[in-house]
Protein backbone atom coordinates (compact mmCIF):
# COMPACT_ATOMS: atom_id res chain seq x y z
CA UNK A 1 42.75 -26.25 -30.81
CA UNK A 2 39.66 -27.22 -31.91
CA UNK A 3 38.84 -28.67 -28.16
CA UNK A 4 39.81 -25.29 -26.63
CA UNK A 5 37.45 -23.50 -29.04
CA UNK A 6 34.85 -25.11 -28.40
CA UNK A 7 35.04 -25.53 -24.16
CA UNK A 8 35.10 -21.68 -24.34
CA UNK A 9 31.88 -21.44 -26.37
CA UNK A 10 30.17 -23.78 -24.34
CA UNK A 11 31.10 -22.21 -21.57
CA UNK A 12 29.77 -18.89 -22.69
CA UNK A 13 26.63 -20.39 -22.78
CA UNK A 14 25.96 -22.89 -19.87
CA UNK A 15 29.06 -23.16 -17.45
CA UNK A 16 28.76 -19.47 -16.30
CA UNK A 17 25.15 -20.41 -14.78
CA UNK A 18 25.84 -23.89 -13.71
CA UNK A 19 29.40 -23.47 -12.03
CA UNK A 20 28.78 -20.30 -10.06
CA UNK A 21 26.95 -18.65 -7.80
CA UNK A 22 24.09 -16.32 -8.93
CA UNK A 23 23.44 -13.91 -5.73
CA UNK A 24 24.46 -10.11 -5.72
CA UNK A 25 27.75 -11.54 -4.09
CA UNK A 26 28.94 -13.88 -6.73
CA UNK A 27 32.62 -13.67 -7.30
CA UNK A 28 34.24 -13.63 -10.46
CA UNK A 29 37.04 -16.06 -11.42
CA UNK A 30 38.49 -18.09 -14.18
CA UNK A 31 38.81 -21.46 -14.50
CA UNK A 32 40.43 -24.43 -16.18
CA UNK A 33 38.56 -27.20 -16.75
CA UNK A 34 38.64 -30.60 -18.19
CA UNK A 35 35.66 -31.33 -20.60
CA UNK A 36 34.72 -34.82 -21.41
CA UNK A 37 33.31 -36.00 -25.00
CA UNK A 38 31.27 -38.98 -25.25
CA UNK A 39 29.12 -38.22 -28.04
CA UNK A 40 26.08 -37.77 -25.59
CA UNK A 41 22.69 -37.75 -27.57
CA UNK A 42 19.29 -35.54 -25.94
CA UNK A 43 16.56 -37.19 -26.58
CA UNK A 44 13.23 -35.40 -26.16
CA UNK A 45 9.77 -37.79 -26.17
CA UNK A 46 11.88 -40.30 -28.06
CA UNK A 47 12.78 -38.04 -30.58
CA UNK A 48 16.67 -36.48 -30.88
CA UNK A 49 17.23 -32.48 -30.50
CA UNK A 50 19.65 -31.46 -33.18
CA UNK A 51 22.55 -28.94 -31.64
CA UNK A 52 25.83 -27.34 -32.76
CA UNK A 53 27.15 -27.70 -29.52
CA UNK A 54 27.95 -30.69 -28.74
CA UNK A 55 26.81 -31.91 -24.78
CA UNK A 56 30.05 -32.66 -22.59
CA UNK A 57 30.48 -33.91 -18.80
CA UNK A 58 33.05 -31.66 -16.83
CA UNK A 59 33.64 -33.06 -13.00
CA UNK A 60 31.04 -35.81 -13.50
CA UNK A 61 28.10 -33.06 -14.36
CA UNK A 62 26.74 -33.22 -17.79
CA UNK A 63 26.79 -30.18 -19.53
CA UNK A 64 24.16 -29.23 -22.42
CA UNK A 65 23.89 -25.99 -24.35
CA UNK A 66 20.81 -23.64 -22.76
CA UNK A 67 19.87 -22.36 -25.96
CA UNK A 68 18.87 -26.41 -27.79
CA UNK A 69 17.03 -26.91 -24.13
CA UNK A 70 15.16 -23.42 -24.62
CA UNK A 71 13.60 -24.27 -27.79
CA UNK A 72 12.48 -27.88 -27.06
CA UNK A 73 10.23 -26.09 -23.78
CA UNK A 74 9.68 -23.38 -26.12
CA UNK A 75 11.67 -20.58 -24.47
CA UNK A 76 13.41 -17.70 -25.93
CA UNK A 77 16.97 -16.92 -25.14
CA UNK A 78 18.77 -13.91 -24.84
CA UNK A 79 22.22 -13.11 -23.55
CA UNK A 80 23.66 -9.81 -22.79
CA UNK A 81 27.42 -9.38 -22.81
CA UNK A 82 27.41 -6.61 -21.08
CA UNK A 83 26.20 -7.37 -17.91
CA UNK A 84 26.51 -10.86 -18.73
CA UNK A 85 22.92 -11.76 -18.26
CA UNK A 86 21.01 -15.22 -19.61
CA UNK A 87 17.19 -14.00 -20.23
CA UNK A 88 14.87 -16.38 -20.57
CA UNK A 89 11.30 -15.72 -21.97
CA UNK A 90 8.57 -17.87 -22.77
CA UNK A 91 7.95 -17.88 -26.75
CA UNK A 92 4.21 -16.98 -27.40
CA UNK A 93 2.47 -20.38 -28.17
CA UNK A 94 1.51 -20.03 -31.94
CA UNK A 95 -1.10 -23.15 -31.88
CA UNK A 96 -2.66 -21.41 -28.33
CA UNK A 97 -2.87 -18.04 -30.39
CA UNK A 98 -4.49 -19.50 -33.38
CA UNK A 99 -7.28 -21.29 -31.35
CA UNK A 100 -7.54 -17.53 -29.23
CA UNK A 101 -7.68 -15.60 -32.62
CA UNK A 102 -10.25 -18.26 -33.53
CA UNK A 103 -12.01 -18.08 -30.64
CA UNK A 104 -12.08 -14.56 -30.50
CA UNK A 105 -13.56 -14.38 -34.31
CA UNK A 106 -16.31 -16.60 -33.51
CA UNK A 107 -17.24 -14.25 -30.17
CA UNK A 108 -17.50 -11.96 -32.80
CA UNK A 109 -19.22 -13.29 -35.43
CA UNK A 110 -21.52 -14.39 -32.76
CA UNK A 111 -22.24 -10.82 -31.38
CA UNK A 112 -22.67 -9.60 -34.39
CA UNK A 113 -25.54 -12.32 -34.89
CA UNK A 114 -26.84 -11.16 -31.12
CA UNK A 115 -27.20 -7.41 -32.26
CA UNK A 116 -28.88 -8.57 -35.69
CA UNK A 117 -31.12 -10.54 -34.01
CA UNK A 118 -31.75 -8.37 -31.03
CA UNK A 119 -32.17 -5.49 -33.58
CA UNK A 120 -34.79 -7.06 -35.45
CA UNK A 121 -36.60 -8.54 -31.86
CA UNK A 122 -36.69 -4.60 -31.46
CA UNK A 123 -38.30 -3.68 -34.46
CA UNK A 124 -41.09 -6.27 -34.79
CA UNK A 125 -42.32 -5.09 -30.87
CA UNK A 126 -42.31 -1.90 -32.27
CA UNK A 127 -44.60 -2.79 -35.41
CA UNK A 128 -46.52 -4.73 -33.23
CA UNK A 129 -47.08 -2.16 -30.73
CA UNK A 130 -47.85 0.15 -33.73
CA UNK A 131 -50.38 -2.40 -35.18
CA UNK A 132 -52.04 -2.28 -31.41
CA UNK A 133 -52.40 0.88 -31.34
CA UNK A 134 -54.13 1.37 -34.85
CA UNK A 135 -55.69 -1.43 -34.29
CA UNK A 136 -57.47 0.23 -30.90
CA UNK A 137 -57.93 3.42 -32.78
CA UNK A 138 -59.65 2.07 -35.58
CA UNK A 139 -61.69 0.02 -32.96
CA UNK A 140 -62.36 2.76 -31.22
CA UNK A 141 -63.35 5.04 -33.96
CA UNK A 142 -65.70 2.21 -35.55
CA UNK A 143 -67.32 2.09 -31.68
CA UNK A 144 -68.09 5.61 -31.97
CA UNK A 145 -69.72 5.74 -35.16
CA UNK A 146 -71.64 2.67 -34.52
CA UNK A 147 -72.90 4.86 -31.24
CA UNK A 148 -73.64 7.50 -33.42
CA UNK A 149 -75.69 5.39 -36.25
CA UNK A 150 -77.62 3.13 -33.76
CA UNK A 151 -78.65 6.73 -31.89
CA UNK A 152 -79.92 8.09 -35.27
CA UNK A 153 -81.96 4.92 -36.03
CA UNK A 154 -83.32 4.37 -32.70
CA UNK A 155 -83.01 7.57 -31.03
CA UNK A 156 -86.88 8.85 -30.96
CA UNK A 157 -87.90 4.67 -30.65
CA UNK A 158 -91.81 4.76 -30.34
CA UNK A 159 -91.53 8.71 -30.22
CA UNK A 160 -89.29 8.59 -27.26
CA UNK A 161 -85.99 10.44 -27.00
CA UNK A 162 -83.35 7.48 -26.03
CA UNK A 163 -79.60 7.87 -25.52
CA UNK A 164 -77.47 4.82 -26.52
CA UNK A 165 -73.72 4.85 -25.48
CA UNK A 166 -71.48 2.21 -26.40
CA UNK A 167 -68.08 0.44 -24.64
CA UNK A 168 -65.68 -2.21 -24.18
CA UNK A 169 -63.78 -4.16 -26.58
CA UNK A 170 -63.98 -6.44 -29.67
CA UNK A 171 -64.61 -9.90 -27.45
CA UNK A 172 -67.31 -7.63 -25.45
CA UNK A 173 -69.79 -4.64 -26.17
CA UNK A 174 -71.41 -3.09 -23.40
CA UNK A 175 -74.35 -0.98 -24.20
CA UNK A 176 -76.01 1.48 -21.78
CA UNK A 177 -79.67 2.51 -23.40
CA UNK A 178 -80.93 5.62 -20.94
CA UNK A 179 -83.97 7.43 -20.93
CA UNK A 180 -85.57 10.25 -18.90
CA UNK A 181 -88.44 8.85 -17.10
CA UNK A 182 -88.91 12.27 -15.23
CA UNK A 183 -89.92 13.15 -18.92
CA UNK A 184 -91.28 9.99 -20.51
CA UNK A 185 -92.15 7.87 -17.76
CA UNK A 186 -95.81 7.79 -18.89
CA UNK A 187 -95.29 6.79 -22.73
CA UNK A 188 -92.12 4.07 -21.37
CA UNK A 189 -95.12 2.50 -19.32
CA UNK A 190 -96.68 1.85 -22.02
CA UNK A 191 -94.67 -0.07 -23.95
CA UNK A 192 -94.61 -4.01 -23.34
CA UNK A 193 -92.06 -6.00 -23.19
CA UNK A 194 -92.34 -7.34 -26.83
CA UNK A 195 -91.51 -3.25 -27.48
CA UNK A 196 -88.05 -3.82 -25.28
CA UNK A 197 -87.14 -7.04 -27.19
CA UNK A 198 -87.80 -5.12 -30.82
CA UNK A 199 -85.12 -2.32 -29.50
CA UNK A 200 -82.83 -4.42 -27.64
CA UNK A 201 -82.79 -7.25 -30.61
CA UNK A 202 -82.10 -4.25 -33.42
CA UNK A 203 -79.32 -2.64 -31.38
CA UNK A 204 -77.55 -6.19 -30.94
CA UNK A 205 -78.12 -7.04 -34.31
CA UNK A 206 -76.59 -4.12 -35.78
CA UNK A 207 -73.77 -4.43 -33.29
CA UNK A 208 -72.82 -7.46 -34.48
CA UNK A 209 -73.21 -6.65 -38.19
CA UNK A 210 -70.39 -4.38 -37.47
CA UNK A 211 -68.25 -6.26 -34.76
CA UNK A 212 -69.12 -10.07 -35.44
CA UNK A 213 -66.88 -11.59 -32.57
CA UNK A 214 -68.55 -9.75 -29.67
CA UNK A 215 -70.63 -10.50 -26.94
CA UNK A 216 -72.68 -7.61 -26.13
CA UNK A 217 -74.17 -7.17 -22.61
CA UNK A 218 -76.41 -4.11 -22.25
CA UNK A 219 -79.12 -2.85 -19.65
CA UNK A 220 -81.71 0.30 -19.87
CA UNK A 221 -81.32 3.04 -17.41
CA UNK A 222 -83.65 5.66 -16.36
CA UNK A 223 -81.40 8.75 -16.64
CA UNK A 224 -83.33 10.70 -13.70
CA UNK A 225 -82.68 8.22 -11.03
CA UNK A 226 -79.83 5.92 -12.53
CA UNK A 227 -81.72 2.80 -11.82
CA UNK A 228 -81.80 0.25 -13.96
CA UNK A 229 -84.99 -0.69 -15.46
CA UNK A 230 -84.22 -3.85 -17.94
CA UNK A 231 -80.80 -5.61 -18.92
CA UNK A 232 -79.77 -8.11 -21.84
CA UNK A 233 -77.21 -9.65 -23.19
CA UNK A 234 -76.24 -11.17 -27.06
CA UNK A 235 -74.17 -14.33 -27.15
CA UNK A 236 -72.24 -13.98 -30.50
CA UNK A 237 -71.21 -18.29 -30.41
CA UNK A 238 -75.09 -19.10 -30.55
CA UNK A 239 -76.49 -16.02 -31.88
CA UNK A 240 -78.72 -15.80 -28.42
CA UNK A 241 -80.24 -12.88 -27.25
CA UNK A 242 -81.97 -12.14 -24.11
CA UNK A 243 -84.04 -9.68 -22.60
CA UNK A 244 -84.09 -10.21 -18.35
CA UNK A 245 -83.15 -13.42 -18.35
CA UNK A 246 -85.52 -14.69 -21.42
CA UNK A 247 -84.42 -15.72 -24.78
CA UNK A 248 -85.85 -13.08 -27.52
């Protein structure tokens, strides 16, 4: 009895695959078969699979229950009864889906350090840009009241009217010192160069009292013609300064 019993459950599970065909033309049939026990052991890497059913040889093919094979190559195992269907799924790898979710949390973690960092990236350009720009402004509003001081101190030099404009940067000055020789053209002649060197070597002086880290190049202009008449230059390093080539 207990022989019968159990041929029919193992053949609920295994012989219906393994003994007929499986095309859209398979018949259907019953048969009687002779099952063999021989206590047959599976053995998977060395190591025994545990089953209920016990493995049997019918016709000289060994027979093992689907179900213990499905969960040593991790599959899952369904069977319908209706249609009398075996399904066989792949079981979602737990150790694989750890390592993803780890994986995956890291990506994150990462991203989030990205954005934090890209975030902050963002806002120092933007302070710096901001110091820049107040930095130019302020430069350029000290420029311009430098330009406005050195024409009240040295406007009317030696009773002449003079026009000093200042430009350029903190590393470099320029200085454009005009005058209307049309007008004063008499008096300029007669001035010497020591009078030049006096002006030239008060303007640079007072440039660099207020901007130490410039150079300052400069030349004086008659404002009739626009031709030059004199140029000179301050070299901040040495604390030179030259009128046309000479050192004052």
């Amino acid at each position: 009895m207990f022989k019968k019993q159990y041929l029919a459950i193992a053949s609920a599970l295994v012989l219906t695959v393994g003994l007929f065909p499986t095309s859209s033309s398979a018949s259907v049939a019953t048969k009687n078969l002779q099952a063999k026990y021989n206590n047959i052991k599976v053995l998977y890497n060395g190591a025994s699979v545990p089953t209920t059913v016990e493995p049997f040889i019918v016709n000289g093919t060994t027979y093992i229950p689907l179900r213990m094979m499905a969960g040593v190559f991790n599959k899952d195992i369904t069977w319908d009864g209706t249609t009398y269907t075996i399904n066989v799924k792949d079981q979602a790898d737990s150790q694989h889906a750890a390592e993803l979710a780890a994986r995956d949390a890291q990506i994150r973690t990462l991203q989030s350090k990205i954005d934090s960092l890209n975030k902050e990236i963002a806002d120092l350009e933007d302070d710096l840009d901001k110091k820049k720009n107040n930095d130019d402004d302020d430069f350029d509003d000290r420029l311009y009241d430098l330009e406005k001081q050195l024409n009240k101190d040295y406007g009317d030099f030696q009773d002449l009217e003079w026009d000093i404009t200042l430009d350029g940067d903190e590393d470099e000055i320029e200085v454009e010192i005009e005058i209307d020789l049309d007008e004063y053209g008499d008096d300029f002649d007669d001035l010497d160069d020591s009078d030049f060197e006096d002006l030239v070597e008060d303007i640079v002086n007072d440039i660099w009292d207020e901007f130490d880290d410039a150079d300052v190049t400069g030349k004086i202009i008659d404002s009739d013609t626009g031709k030059k008449k004199y140029d000179f230059e301050g070299e901040v390093d040495d604390e030179d300064i030259y009128f046309d080539g000479s050192l004052i």
